[in-house]
PDB file of N, CA and C in Angstrom:
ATOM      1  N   UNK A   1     108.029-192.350 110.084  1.00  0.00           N
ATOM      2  CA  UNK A   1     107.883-193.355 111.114  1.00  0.00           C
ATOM      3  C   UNK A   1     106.586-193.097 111.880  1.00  0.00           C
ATOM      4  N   UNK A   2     105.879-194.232 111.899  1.00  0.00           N
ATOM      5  CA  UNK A   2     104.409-194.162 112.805  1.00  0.00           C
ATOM      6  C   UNK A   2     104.513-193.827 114.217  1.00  0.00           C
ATOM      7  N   UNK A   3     104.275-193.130 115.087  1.00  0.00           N
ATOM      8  CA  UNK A   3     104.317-193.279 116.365  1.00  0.00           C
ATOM      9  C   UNK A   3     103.535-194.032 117.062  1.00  0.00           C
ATOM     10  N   UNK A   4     103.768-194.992 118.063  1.00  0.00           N
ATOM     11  CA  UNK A   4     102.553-195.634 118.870  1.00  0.00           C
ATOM     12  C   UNK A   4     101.788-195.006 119.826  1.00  0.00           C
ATOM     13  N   UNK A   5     101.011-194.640 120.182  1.00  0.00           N
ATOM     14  CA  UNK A   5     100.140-194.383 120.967  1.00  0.00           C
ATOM     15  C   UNK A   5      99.567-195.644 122.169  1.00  0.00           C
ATOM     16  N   UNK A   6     100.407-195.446 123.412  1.00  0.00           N
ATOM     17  CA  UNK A   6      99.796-196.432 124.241  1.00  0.00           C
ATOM     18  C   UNK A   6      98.883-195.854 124.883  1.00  0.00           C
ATOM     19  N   UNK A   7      97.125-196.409 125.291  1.00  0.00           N
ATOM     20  CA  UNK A   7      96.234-196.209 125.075  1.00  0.00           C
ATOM     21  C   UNK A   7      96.205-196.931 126.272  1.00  0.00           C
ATOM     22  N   UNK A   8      95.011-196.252 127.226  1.00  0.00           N
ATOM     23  CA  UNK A   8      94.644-197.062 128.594  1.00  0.00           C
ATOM     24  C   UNK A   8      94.446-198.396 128.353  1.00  0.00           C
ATOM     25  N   UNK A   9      94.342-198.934 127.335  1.00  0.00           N
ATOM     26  CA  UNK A   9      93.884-200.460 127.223  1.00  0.00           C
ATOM     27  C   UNK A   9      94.925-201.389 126.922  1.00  0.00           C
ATOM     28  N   UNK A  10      95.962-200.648 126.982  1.00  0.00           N
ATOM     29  CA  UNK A  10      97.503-201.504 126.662  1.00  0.00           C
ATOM     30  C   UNK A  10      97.634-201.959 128.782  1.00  0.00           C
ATOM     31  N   UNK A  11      97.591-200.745 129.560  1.00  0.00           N
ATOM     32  CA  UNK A  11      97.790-201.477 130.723  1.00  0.00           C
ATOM     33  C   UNK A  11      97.032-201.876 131.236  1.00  0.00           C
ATOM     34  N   UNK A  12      95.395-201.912 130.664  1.00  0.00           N
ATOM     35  CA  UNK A  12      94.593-202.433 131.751  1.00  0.00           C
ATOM     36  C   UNK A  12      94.816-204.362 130.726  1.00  0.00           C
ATOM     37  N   UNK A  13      94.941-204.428 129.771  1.00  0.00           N
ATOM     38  CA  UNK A  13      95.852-205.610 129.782  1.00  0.00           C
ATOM     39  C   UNK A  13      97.190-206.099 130.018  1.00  0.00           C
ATOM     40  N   UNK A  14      97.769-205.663 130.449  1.00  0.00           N
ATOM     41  CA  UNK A  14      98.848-205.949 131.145  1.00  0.00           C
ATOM     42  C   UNK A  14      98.653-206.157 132.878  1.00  0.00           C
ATOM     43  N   UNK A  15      97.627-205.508 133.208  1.00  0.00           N
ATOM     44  CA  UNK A  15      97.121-205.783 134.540  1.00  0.00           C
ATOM     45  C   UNK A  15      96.446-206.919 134.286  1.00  0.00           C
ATOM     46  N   UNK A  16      95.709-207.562 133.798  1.00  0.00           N
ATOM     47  CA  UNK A  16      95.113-208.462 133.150  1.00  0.00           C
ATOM     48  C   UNK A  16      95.945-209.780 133.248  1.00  0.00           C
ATOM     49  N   UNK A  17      97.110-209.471 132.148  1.00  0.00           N
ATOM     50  CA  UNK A  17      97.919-210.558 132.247  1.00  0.00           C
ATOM     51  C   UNK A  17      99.109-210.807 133.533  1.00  0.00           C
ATOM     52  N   UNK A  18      99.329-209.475 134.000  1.00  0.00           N
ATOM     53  CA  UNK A  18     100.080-210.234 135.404  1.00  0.00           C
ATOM     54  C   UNK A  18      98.888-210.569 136.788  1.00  0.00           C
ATOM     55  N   UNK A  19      98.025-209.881 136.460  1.00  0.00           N
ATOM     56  CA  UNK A  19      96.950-210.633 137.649  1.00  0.00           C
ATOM     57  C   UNK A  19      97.000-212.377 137.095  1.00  0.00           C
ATOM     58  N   UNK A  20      96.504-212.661 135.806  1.00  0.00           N
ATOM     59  CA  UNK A  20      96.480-213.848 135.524  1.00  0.00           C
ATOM     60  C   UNK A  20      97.690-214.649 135.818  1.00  0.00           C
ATOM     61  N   UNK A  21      99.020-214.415 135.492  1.00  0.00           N
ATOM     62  CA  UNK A  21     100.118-215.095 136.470  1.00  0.00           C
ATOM     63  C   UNK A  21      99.959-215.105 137.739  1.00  0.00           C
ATOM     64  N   UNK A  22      99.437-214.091 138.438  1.00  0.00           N
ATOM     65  CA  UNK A  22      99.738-214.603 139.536  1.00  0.00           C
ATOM     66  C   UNK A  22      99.226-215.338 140.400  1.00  0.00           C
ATOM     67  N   UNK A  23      97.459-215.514 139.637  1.00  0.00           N
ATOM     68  CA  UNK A  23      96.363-216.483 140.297  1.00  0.00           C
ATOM     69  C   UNK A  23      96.712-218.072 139.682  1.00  0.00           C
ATOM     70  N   UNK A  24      97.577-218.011 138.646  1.00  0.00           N
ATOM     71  CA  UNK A  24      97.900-219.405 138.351  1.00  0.00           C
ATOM     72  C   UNK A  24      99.073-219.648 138.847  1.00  0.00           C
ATOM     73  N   UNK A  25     100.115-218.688 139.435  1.00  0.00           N
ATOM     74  CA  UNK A  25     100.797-219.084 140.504  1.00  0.00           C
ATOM     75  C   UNK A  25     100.786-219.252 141.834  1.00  0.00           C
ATOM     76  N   UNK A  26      99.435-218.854 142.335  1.00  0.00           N
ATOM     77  CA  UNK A  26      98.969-219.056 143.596  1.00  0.00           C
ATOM     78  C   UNK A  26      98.369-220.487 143.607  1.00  0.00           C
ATOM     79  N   UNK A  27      97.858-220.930 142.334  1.00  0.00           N
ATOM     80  CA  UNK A  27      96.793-221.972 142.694  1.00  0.00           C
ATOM     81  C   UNK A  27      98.005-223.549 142.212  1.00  0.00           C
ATOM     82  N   UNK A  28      99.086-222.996 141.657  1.00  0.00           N
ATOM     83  CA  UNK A  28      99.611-224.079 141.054  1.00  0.00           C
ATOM     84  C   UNK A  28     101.084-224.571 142.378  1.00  0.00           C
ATOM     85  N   UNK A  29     101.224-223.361 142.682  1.00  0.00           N
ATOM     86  CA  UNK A  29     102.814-224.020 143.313  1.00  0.00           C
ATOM     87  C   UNK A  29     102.511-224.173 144.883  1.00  0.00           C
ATOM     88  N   UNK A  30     102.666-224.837 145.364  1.00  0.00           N
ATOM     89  CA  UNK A  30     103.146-225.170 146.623  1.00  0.00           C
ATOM     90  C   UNK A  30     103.792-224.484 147.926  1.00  0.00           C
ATOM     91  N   UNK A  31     105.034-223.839 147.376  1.00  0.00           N
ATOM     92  CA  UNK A  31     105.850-222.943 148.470  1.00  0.00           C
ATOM     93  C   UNK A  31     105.348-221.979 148.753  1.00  0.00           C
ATOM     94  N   UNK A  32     105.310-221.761 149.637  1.00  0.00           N
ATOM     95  CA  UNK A  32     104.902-220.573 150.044  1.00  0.00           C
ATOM     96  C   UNK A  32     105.301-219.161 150.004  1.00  0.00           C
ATOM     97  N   UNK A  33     106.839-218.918 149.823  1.00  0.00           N
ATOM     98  CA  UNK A  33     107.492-217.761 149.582  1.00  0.00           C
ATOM     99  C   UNK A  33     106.637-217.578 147.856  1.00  0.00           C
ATOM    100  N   UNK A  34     107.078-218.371 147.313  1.00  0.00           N
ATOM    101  CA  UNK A  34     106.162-218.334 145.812  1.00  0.00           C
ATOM    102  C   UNK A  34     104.898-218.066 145.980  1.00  0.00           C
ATOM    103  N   UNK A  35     103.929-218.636 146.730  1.00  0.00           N
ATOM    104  CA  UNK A  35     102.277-217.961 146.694  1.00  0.00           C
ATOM    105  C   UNK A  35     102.426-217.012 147.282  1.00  0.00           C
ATOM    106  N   UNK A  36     103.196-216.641 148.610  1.00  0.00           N
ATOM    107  CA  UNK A  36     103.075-215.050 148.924  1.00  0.00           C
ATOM    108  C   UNK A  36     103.574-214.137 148.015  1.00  0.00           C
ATOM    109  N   UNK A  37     104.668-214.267 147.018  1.00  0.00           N
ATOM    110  CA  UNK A  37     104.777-213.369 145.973  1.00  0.00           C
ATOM    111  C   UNK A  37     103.742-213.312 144.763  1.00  0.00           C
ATOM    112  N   UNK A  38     103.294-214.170 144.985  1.00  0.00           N
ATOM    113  CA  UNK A  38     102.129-214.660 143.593  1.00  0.00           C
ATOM    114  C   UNK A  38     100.927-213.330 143.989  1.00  0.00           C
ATOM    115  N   UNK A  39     100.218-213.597 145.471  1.00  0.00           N
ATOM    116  CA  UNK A  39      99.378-212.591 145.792  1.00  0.00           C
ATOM    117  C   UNK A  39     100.070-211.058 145.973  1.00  0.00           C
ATOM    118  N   UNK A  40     101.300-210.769 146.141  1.00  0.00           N
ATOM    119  CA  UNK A  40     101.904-209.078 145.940  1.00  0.00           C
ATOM    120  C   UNK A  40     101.887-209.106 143.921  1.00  0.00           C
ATOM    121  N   UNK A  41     101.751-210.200 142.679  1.00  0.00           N
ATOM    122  CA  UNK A  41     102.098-209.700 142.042  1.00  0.00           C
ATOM    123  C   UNK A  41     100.363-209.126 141.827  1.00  0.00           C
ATOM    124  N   UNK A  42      99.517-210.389 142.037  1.00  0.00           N
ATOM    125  CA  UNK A  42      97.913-209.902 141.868  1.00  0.00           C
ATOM    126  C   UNK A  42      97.392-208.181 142.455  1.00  0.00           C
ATOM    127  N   UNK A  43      98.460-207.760 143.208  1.00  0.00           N
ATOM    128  CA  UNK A  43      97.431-206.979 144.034  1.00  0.00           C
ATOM    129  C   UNK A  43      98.504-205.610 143.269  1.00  0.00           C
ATOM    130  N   UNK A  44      99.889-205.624 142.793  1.00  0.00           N
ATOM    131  CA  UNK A  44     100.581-204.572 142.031  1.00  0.00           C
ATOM    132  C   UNK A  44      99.254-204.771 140.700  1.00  0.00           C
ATOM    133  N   UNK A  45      98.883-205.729 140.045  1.00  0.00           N
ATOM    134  CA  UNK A  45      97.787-205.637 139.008  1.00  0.00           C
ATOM    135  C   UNK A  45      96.990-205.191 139.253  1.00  0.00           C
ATOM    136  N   UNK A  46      96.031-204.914 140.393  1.00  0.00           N
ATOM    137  CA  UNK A  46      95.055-204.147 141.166  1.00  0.00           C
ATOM    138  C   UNK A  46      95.421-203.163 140.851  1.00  0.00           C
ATOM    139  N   UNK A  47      96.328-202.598 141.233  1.00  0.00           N
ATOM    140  CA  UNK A  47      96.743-201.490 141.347  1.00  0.00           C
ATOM    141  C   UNK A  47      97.041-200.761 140.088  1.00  0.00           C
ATOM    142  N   UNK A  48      97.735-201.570 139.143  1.00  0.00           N
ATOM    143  CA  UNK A  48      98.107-200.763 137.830  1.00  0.00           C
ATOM    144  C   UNK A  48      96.292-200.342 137.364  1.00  0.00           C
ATOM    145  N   UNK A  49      95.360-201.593 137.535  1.00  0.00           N
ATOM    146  CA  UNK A  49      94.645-200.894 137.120  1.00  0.00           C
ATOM    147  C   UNK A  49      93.793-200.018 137.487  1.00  0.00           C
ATOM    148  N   UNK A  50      93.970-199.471 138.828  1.00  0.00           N
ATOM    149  CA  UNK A  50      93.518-198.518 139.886  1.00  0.00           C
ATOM    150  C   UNK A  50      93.988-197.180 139.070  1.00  0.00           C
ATOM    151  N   UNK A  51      94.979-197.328 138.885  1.00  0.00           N
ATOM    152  CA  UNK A  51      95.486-196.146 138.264  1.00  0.00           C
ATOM    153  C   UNK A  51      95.497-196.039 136.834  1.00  0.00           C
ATOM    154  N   UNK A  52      95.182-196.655 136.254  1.00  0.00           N
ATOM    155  CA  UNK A  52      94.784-196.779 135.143  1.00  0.00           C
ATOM    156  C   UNK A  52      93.372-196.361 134.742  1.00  0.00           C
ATOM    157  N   UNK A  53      92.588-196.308 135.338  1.00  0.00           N
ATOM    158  CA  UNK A  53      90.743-196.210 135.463  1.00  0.00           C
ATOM    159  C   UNK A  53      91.331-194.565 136.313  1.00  0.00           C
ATOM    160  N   UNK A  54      91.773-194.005 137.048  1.00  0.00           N
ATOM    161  CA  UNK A  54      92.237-192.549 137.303  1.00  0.00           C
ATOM    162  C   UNK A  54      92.765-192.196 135.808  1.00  0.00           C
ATOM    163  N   UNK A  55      93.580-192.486 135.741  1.00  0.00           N
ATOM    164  CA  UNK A  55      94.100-191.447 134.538  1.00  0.00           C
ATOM    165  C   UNK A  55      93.337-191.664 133.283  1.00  0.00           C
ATOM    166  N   UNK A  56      92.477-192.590 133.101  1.00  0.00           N
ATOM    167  CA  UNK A  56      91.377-192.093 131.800  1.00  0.00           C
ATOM    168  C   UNK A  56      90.132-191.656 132.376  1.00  0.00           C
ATOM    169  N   UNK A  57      89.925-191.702 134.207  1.00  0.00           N
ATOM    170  CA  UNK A  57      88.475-191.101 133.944  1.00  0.00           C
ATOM    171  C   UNK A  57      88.995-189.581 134.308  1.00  0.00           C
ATOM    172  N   UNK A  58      90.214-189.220 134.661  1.00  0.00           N
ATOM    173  CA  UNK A  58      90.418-188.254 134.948  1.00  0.00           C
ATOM    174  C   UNK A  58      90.056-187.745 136.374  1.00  0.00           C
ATOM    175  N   UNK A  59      90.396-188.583 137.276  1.00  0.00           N
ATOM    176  CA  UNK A  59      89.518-189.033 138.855  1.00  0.00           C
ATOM    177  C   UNK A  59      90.561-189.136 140.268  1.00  0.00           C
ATOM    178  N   UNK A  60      90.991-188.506 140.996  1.00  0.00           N
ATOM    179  CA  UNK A  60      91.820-189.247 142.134  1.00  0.00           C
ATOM    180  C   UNK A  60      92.031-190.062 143.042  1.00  0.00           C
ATOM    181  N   UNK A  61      90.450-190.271 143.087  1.00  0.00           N
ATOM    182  CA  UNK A  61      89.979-191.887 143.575  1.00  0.00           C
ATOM    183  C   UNK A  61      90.865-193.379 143.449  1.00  0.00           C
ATOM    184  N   UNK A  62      91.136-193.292 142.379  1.00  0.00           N
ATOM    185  CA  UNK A  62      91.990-194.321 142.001  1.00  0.00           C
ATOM    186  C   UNK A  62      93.501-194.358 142.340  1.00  0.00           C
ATOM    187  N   UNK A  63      93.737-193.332 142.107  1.00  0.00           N
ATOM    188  CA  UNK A  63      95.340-193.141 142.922  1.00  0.00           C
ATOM    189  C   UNK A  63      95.178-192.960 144.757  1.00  0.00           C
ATOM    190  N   UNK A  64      93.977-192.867 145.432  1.00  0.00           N
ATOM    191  CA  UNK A  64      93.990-192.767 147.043  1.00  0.00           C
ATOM    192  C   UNK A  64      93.511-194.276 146.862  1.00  0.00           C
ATOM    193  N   UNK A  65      92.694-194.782 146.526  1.00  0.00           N
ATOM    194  CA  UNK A  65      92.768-196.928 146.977  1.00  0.00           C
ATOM    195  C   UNK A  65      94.482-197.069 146.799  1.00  0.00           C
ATOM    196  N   UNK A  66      95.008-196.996 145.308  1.00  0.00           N
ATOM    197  CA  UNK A  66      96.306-197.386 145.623  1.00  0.00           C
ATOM    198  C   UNK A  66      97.343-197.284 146.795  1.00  0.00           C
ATOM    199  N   UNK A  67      97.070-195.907 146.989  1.00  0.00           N
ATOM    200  CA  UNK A  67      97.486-195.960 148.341  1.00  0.00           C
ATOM    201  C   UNK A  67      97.334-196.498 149.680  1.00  0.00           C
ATOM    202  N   UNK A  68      95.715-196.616 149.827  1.00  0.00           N
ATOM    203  CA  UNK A  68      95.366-197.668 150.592  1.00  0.00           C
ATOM    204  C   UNK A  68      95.211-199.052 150.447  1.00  0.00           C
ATOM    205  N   UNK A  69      95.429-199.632 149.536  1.00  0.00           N
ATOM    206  CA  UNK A  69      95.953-200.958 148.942  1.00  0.00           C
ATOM    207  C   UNK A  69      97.492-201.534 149.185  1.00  0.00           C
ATOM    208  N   UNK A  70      98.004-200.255 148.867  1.00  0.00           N
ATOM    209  CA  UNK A  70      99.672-200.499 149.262  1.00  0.00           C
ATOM    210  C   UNK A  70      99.995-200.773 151.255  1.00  0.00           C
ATOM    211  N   UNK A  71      99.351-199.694 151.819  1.00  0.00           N
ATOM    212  CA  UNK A  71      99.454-199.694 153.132  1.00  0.00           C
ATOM    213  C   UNK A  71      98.768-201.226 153.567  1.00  0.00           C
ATOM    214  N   UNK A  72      97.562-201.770 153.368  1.00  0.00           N
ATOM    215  CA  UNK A  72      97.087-202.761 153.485  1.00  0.00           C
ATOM    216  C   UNK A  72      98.365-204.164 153.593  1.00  0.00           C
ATOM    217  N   UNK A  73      99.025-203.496 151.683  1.00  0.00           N
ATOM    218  CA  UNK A  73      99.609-204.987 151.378  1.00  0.00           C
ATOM    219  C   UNK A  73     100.915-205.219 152.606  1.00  0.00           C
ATOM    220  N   UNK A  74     101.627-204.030 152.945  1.00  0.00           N
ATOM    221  CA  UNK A  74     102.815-203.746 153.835  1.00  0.00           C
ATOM    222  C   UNK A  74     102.519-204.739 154.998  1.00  0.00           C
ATOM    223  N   UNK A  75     100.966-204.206 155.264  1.00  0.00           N
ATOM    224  CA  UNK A  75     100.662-204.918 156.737  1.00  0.00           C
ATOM    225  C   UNK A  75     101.245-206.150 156.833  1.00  0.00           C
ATOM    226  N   UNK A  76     100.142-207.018 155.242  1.00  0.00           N
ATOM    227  CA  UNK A  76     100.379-208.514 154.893  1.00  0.00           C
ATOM    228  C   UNK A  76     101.799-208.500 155.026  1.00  0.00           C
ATOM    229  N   UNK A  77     102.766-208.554 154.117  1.00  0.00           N
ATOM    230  CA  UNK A  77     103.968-208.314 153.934  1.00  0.00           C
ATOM    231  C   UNK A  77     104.782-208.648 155.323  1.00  0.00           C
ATOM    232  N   UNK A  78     104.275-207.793 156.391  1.00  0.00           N
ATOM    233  CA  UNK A  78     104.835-207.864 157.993  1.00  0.00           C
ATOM    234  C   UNK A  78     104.102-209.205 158.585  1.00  0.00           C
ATOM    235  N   UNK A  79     102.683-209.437 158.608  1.00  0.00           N
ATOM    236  CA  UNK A  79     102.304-210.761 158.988  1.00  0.00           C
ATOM    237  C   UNK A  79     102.753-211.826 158.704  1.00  0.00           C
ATOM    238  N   UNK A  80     102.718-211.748 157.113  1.00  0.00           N
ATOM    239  CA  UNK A  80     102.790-213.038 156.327  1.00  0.00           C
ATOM    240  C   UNK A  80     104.577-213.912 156.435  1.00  0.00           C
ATOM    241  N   UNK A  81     105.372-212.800 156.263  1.00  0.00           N
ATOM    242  CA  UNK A  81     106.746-213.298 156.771  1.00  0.00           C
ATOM    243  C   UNK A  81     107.204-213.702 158.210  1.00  0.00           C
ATOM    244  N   UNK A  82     106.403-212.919 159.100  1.00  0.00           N
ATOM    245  CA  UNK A  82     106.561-213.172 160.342  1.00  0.00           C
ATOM    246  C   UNK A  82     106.165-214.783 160.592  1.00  0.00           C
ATOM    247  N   UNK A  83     104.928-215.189 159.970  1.00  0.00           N
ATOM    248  CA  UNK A  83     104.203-216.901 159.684  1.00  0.00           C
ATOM    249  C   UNK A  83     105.736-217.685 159.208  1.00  0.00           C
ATOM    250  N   UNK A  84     105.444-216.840 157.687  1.00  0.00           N
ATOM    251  CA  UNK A  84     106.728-217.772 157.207  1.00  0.00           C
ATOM    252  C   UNK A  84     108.126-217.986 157.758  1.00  0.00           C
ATOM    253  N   UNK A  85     108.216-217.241 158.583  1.00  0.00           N
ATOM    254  CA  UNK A  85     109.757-217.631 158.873  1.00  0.00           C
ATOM    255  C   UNK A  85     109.975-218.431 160.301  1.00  0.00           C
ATOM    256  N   UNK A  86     108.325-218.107 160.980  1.00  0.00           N
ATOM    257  CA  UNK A  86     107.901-218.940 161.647  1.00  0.00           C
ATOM    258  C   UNK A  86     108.105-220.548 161.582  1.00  0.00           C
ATOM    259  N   UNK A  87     107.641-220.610 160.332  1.00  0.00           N
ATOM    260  CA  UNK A  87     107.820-222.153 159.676  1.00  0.00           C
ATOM    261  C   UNK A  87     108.901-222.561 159.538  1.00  0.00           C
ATOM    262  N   UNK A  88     109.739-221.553 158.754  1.00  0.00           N
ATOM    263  CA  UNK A  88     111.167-222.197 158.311  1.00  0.00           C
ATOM    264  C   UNK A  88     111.870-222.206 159.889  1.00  0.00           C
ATOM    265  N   UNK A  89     111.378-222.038 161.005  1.00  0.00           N
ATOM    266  CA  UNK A  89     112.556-222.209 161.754  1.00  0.00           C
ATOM    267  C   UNK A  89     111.923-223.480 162.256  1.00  0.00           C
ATOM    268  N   UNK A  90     111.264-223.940 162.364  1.00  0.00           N
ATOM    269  CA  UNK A  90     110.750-225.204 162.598  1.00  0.00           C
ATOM    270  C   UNK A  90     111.376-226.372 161.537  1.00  0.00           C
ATOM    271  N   UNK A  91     111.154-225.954 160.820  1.00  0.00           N
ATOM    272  CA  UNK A  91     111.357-227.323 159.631  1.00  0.00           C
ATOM    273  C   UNK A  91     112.074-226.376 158.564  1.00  0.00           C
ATOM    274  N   UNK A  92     113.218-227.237 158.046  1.00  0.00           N
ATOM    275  CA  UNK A  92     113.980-226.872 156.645  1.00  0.00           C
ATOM    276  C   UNK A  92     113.477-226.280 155.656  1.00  0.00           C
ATOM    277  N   UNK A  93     112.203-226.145 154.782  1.00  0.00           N
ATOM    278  CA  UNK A  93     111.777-226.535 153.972  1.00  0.00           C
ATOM    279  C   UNK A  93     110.019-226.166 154.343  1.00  0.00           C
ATOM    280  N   UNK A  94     109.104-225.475 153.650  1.00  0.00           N
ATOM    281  CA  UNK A  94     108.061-224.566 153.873  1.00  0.00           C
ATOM    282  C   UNK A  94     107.364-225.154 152.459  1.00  0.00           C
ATOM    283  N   UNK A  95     105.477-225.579 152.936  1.00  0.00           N
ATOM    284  CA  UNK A  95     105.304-225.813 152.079  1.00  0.00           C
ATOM    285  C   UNK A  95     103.490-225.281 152.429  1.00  0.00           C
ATOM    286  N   UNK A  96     102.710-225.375 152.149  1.00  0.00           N
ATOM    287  CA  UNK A  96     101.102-224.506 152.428  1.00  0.00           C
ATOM    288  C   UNK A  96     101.028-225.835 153.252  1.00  0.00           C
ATOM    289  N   UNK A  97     101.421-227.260 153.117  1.00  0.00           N
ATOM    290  CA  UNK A  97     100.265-227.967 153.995  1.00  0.00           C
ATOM    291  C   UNK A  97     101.010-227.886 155.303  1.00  0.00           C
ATOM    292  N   UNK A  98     102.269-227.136 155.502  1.00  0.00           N
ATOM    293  CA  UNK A  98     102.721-227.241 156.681  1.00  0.00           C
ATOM    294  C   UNK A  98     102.513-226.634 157.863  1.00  0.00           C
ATOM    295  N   UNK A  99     101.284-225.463 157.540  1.00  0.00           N
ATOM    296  CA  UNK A  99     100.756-224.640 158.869  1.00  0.00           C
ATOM    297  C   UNK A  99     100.432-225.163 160.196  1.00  0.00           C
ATOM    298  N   UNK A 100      99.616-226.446 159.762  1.00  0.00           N
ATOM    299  CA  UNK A 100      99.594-226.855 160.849  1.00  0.00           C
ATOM    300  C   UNK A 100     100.648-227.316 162.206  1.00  0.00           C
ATOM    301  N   UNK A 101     102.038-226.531 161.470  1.00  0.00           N
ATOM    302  CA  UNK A 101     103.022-227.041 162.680  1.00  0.00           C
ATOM    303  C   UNK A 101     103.060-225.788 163.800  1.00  0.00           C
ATOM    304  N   UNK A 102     102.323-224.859 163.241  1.00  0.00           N
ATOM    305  CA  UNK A 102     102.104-223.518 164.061  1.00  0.00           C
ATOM    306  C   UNK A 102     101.171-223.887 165.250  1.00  0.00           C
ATOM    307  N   UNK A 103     100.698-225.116 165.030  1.00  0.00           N
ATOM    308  CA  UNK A 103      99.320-225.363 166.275  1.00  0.00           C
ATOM    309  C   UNK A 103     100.440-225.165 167.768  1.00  0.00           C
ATOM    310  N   UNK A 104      99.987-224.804 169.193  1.00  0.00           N
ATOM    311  CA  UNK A 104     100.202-224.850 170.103  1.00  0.00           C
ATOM    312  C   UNK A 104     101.089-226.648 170.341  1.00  0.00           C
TER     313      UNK A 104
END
């Protein structure tokens, strides 16, 4: 039996392809709970390949951004729901053109 050998270039395409979901789910859907998950899946793809470029250059650089990438995204994470739920208590139903109900 052959063994496979997964090779840094198996996840830096796979970072590849879930970054690519998630910029065509940012640009395609509407809701907003959906584009805010769309940008956490882009930025876990960042990340795989943060660490991915560490463990073949053999570097720790790449595993300390992740870390500061993650702390970053948390922030978002705390803002961005705080907006959104902002919205939903206003109106049923949350959609990107509805920010403007946040005006004063």
């Amino acid at each position: 039996m052959i063994a496979l050998e997964i090779t840094g270039s198996y996840y830096l395409i796979l970072a590849a392809l879930l970054f690519t979901i998630g910029a065509v789910g940012l640009l395609v859907r509407r809701n907003v709970l959906v584009m805010f998950m769309c940008v956490e899946l882009m930025l876990n793809a960042v990340n795989l390949t943060f660490v991915t470029f560490a463990k073949m250059l053999d570097d720790v650089t790449g595993q300390v951004l992740v870390f500061f990438t993650l702390a970053v995204a948390a922030a978002e994470v705390a803002v961005g729901l705080a907006i959104i739920v902002a919205i939903f208590r206003r109106r049923s139903g949350a959609t990107a053109d509805d920010l403007d109900v946040l005006k004063g």
